[in-house]
Protein backbone atom coordinates (compact mmCIF):
# COMPACT_ATOMS: atom_id res chain seq x y z
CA UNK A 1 72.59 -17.70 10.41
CA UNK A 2 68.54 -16.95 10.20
CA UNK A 3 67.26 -13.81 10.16
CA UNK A 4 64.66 -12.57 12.67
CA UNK A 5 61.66 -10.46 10.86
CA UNK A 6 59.23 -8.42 12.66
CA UNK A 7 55.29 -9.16 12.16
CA UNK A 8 54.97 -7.30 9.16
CA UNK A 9 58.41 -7.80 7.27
CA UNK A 10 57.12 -11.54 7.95
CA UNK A 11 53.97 -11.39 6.07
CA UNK A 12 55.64 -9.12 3.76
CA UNK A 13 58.13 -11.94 2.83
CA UNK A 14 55.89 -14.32 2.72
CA UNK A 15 54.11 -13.10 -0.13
CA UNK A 16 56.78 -15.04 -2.26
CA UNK A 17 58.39 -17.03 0.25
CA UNK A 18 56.81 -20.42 1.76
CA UNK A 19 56.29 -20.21 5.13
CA UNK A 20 56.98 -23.81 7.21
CA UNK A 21 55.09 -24.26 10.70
CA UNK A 22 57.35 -26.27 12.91
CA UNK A 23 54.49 -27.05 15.16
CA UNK A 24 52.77 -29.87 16.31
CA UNK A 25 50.04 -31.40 13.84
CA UNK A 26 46.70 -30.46 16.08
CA UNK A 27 48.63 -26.89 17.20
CA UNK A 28 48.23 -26.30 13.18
CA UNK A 29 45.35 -27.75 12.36
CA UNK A 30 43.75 -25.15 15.51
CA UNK A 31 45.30 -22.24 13.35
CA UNK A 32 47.87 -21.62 11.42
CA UNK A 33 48.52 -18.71 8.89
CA UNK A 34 47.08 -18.63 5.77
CA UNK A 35 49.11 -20.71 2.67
CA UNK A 36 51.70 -21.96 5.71
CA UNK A 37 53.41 -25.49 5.32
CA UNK A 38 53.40 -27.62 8.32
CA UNK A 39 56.45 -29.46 8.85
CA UNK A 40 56.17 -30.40 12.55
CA UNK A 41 59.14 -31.20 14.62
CA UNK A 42 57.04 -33.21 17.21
CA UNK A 43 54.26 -35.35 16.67
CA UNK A 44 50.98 -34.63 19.00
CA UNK A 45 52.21 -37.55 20.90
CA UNK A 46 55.65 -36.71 20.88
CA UNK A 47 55.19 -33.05 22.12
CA UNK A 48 53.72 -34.07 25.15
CA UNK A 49 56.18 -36.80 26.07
CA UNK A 50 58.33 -33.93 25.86
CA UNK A 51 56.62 -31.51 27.98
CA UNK A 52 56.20 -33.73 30.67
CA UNK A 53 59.61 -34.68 30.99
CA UNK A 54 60.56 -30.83 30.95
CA UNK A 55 58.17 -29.84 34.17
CA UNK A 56 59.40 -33.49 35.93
CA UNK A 57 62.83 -32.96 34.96
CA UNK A 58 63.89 -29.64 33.87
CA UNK A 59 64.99 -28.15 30.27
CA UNK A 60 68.19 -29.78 30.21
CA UNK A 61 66.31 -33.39 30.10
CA UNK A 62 63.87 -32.32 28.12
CA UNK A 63 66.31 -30.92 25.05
CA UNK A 64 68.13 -34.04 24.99
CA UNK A 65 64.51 -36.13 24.82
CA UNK A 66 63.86 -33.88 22.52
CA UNK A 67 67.31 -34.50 20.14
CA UNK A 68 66.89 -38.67 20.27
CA UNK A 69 63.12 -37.52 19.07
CA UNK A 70 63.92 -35.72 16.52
CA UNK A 71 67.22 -37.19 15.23
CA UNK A 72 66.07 -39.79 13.01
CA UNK A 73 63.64 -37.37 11.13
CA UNK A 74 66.25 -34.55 10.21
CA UNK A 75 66.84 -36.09 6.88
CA UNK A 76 63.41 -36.24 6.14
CA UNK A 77 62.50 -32.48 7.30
CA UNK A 78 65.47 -31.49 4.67
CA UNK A 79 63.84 -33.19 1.55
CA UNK A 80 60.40 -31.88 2.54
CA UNK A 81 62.02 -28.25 3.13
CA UNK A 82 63.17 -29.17 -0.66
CA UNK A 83 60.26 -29.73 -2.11
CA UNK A 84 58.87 -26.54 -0.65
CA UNK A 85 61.29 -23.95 -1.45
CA UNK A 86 63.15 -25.76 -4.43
CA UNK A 87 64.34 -21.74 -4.81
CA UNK A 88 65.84 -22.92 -1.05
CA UNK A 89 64.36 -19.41 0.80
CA UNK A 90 62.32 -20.45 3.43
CA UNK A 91 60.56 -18.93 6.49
CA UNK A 92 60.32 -20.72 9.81
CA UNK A 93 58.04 -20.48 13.02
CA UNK A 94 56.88 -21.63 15.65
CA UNK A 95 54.76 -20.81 18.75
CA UNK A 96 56.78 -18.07 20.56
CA UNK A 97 59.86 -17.60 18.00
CA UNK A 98 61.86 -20.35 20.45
CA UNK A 99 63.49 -23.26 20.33
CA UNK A 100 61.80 -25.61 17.64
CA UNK A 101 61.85 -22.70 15.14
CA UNK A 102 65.48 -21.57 15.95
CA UNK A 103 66.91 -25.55 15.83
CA UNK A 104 64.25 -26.22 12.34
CA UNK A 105 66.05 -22.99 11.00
CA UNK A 106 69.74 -23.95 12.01
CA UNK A 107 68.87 -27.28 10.14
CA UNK A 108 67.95 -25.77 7.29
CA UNK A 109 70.68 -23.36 7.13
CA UNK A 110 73.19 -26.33 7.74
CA UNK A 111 71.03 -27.90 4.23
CA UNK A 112 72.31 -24.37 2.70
CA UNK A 113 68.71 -22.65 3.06
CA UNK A 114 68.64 -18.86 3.06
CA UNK A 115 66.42 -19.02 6.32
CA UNK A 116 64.01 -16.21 8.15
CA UNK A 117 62.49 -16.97 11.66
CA UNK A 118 59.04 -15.03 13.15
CA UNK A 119 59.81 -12.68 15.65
CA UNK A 120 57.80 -14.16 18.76
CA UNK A 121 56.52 -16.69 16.58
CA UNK A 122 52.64 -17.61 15.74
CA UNK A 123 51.84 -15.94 18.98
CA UNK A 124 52.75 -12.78 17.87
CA UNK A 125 51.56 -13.29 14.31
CA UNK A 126 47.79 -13.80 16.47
CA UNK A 127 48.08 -10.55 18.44
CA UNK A 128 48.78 -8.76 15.15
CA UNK A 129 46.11 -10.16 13.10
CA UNK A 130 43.24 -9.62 15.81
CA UNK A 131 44.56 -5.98 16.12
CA UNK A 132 43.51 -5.72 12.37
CA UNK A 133 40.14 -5.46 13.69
CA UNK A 134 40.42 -2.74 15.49
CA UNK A 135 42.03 -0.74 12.35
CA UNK A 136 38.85 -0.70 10.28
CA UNK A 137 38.19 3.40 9.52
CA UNK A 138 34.81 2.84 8.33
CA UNK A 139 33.07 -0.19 8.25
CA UNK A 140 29.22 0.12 6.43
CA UNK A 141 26.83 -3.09 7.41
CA UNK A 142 24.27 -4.39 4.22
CA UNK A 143 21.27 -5.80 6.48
CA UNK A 144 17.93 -7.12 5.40
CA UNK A 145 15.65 -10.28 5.95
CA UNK A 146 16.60 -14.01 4.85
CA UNK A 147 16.71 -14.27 0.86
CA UNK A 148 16.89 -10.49 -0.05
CA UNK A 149 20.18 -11.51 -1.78
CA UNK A 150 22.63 -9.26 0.35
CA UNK A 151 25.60 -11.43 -0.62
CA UNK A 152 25.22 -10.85 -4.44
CA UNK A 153 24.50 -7.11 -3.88
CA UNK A 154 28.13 -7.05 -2.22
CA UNK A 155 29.65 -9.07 -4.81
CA UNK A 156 28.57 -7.23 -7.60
CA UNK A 157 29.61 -4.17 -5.38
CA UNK A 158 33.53 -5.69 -5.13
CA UNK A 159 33.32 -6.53 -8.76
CA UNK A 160 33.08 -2.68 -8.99
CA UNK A 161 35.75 -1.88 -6.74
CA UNK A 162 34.32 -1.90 -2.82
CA UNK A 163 36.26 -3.88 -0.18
CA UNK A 164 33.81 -6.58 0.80
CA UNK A 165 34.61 -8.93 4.10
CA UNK A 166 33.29 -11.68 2.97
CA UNK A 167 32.40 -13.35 6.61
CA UNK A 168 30.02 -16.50 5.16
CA UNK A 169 32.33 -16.95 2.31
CA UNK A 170 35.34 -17.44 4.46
CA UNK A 171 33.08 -19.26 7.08
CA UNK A 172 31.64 -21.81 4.58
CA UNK A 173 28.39 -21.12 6.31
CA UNK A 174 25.36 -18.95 5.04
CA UNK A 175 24.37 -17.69 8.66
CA UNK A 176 21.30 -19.84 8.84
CA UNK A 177 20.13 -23.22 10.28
CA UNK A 178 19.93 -24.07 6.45
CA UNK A 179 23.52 -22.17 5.96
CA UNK A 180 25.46 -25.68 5.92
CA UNK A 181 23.80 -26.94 3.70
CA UNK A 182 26.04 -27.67 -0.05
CA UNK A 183 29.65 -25.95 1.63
CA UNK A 184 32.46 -27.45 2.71
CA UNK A 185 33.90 -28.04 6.44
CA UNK A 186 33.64 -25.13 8.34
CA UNK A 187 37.37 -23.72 9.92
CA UNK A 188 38.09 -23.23 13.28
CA UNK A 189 37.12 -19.79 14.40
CA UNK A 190 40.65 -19.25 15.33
CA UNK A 191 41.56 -20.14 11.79
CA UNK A 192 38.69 -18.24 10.47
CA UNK A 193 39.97 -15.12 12.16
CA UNK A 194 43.44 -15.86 10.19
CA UNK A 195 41.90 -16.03 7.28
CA UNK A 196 39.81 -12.72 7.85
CA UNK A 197 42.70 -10.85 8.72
CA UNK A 198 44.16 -12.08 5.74
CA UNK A 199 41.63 -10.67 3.65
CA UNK A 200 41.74 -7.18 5.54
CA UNK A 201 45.41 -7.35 5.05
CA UNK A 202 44.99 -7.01 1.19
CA UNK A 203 42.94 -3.94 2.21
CA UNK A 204 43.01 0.17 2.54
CA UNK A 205 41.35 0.22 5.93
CA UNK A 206 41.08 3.50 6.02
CA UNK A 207 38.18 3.50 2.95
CA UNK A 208 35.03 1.85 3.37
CA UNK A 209 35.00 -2.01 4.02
CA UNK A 210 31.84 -3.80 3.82
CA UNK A 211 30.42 -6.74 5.42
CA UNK A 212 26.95 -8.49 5.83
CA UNK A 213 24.85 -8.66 8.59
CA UNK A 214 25.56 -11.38 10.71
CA UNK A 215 24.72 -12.60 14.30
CA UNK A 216 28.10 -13.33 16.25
CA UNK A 217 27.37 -16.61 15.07
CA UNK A 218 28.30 -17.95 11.79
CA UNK A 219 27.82 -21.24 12.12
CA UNK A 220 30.72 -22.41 13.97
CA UNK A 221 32.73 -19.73 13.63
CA UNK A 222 32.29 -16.74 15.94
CA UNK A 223 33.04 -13.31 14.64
CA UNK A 224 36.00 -11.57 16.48
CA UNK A 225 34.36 -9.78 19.55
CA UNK A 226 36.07 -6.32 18.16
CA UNK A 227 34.33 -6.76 14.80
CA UNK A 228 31.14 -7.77 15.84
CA UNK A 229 30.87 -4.90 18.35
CA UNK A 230 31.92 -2.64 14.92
CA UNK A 231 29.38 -4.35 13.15
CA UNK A 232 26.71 -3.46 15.71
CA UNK A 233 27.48 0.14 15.81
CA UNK A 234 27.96 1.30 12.93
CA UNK A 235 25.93 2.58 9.75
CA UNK A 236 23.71 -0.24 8.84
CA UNK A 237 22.23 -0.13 5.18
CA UNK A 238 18.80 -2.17 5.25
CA UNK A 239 17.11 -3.25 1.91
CA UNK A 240 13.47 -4.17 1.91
CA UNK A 241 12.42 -6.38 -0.53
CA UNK A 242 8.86 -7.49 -1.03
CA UNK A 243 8.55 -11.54 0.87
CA UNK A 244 7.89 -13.24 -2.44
CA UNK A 245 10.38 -12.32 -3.83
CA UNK A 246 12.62 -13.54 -0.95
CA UNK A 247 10.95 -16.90 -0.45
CA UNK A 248 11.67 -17.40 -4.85
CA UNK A 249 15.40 -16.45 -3.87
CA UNK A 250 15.00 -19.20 -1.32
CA UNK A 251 13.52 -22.07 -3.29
CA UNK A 252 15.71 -21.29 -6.09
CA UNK A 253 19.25 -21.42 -3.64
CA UNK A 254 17.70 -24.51 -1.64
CA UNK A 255 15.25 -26.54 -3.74
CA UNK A 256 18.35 -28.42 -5.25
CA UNK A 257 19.24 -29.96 -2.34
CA UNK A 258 18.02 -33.23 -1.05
CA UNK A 259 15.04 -33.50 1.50
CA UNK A 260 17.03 -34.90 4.46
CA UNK A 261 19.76 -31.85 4.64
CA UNK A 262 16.85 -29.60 4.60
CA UNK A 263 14.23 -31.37 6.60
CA UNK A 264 17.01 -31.75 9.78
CA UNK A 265 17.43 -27.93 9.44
CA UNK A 266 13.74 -27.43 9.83
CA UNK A 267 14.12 -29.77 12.93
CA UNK A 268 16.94 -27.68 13.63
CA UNK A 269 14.57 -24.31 14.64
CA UNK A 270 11.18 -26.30 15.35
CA UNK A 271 11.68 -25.32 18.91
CA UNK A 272 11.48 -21.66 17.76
CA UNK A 273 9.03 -21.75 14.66
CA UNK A 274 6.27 -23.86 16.93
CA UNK A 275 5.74 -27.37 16.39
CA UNK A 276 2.80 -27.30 13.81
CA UNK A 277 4.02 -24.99 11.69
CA UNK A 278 7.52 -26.85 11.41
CA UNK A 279 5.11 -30.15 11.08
CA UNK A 280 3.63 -28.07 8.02
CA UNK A 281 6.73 -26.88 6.44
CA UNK A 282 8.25 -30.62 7.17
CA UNK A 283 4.92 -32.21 5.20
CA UNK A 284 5.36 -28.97 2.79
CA UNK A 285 8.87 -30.51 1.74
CA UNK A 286 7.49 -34.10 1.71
CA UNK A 287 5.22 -32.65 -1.00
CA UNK A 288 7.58 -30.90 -3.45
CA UNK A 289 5.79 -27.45 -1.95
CA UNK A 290 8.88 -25.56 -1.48
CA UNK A 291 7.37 -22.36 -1.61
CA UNK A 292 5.70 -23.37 1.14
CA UNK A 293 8.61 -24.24 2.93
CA UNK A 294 10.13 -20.85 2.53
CA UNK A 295 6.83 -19.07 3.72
CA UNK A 296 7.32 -20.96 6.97
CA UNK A 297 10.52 -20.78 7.72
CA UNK A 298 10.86 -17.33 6.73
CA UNK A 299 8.41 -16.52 9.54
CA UNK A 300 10.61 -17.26 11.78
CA UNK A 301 13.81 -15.53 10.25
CA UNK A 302 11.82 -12.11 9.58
CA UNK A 303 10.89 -12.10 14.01
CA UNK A 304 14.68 -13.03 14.68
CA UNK A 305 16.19 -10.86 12.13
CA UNK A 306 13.77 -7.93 13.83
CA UNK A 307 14.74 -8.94 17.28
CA UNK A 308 18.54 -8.30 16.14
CA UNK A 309 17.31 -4.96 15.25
CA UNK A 310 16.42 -3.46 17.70
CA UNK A 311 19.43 -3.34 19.89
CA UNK A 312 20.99 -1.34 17.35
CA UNK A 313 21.16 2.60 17.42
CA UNK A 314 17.78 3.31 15.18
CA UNK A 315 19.70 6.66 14.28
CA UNK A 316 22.34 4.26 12.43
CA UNK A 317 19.51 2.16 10.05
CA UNK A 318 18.55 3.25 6.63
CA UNK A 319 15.85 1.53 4.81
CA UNK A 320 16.31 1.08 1.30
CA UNK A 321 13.08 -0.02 -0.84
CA UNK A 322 14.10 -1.79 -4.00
CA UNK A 323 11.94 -4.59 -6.26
């Protein structure tokens, strides 16, 4: 027989454990948690054959659409399972701790798996992540315009020992029209709120944690509405750094990227920076004038970046000066 773990024995377990998501392909791809397998029991397709027949037909119909489904594959599930766990430990789950994790979980135990099953399922592993949010003791925010370098200041800071949320890292995204530009796929923001709870899991929330100053916004991804209000009022630590400096920081991050990534970001804001001066930053990048380019655009970032400003609390902003 499985066992049934609570949220956090769960996690706890899973540490050394694999974890297999008996969900449907697009349910995991959507979100899943962090390092699970998926080993789906229904195909997209199959799933809602299978749901239909349940509200025309009742669960009785359903189960036993569900068993011609799925008995052809059980062989195969086994030998992935194998593969997986070779130690044969395994945890199971599914959306709400139900049916297709407790009949994935008989199979394996039947294939002589020591087998542990999500209490409520992937459901309940959401409501516990996004409560993670709302655990942060004392969150400090590192603002400042476009190219100060705020990311490296917080990475040297971890390197020394602060907890840094990392919300463009685990994004893929640097925040900006340009932020795309040289990362890979952006998650889902349901997965990206996994993945930062994840990270805050490996935390002491009740020292400092650190994050950068984002708009709810990044990229694709939208910060978690209970962290973002955090972020907005809270200390915010504000470094000013001479715009030279910044637009060198810029040319030296962007310049090694080909024109047409960076030209369709300028396109991207021309709405916003005026339509000569993204003609001149546009014919700037045409010329090799990238400095130029960064002058420009940086226009632009400075005004929003200001605008963000001031609906914080004033009281909450320190300026730092640095070189």
């Amino acid at each position: 027989m499985a066992n049934i773990l609570n949220i956090e024995q769960f996690l706890l377990n899973a540490e050394s454990i694999p974890v297999v998501d008996v969900r449907s392909p697009a349910e995991f791809e959507n979100g899943h948690i962090p390092g699970a397998f998926s080993i789906p029991i229904f195909t997209n397709e199959e799933r809602a054959i299978v749901g239909t027949n349940y509200k025309k037909n009742g669960k009785e119909n359903a189960v036993m659409n569900g068993l011609e489904i799925v008995g052809p594959k059980l062989v195969d599930f086994v030998k992935e399972a194998k593969k997986i766990a070779p130690q044969k430990k395994i945890l199971v789950h599914c959306w709400r701790g139900g049916m297709r994790s407790a009949s994935m979980a008989w199979l394996f135990n039947t294939a002589g798996f020591e087998v542990e099953i999500l209490e409520g399922g992937y459901k309940n592993y959401r409501t516990h992540s996004r409560d993670l949010f709302n655990k942060i003791d004392k969150l400090f925010v590192l603002g400042g315009y476009t190219g100060s370098g705020k990311t490296d200041i917080l990475k040297e800071m971890e390197k020394l020992g602060a907890q840094f949320l990392d919300l463009e890292g685990i994004a893929n995204h640097k925040g900006s029209a340009f932020g795309a530009i040289g990362q890979h796929p952006q998650p889902t923001t349901e997965q990206f709120e996994n993945m930062l709870a994840k990270k805050l899991g490996e935390f002491d929330l009740k020292k400092p944690v650190w994050v950068e100053d984002e708009s709810r916004q990044v990229g694709r991804c939208a910060i978690p509405d209970n962290l973002f209000a955090h972020m907005r009022d809270t200390h915010l630590i504000k470094i000013i750094i001479p715009k030279k400096i910044r637009e060198k920081r810029l040319v030296k991050e962007y310049g090694c990227f080909p024109k047409e990534p960076l030209e369709t970001s300028i396109k991207n804001i021309e709405r916003r920076l005026g339509g000569l001066r993204a003609k001149q930053s546009i014919d700037a990048l045409e010329s090799g004038d990238m400095l130029k380019v960064a002058e420009i655009t940086l226009e632009y970032y400075d005004k929003a970046y200001l605008h963000g400003n001031s609906k914080r609390n004033t009281k909450l902003i320190y300026e730092l000066e640095i070189n």
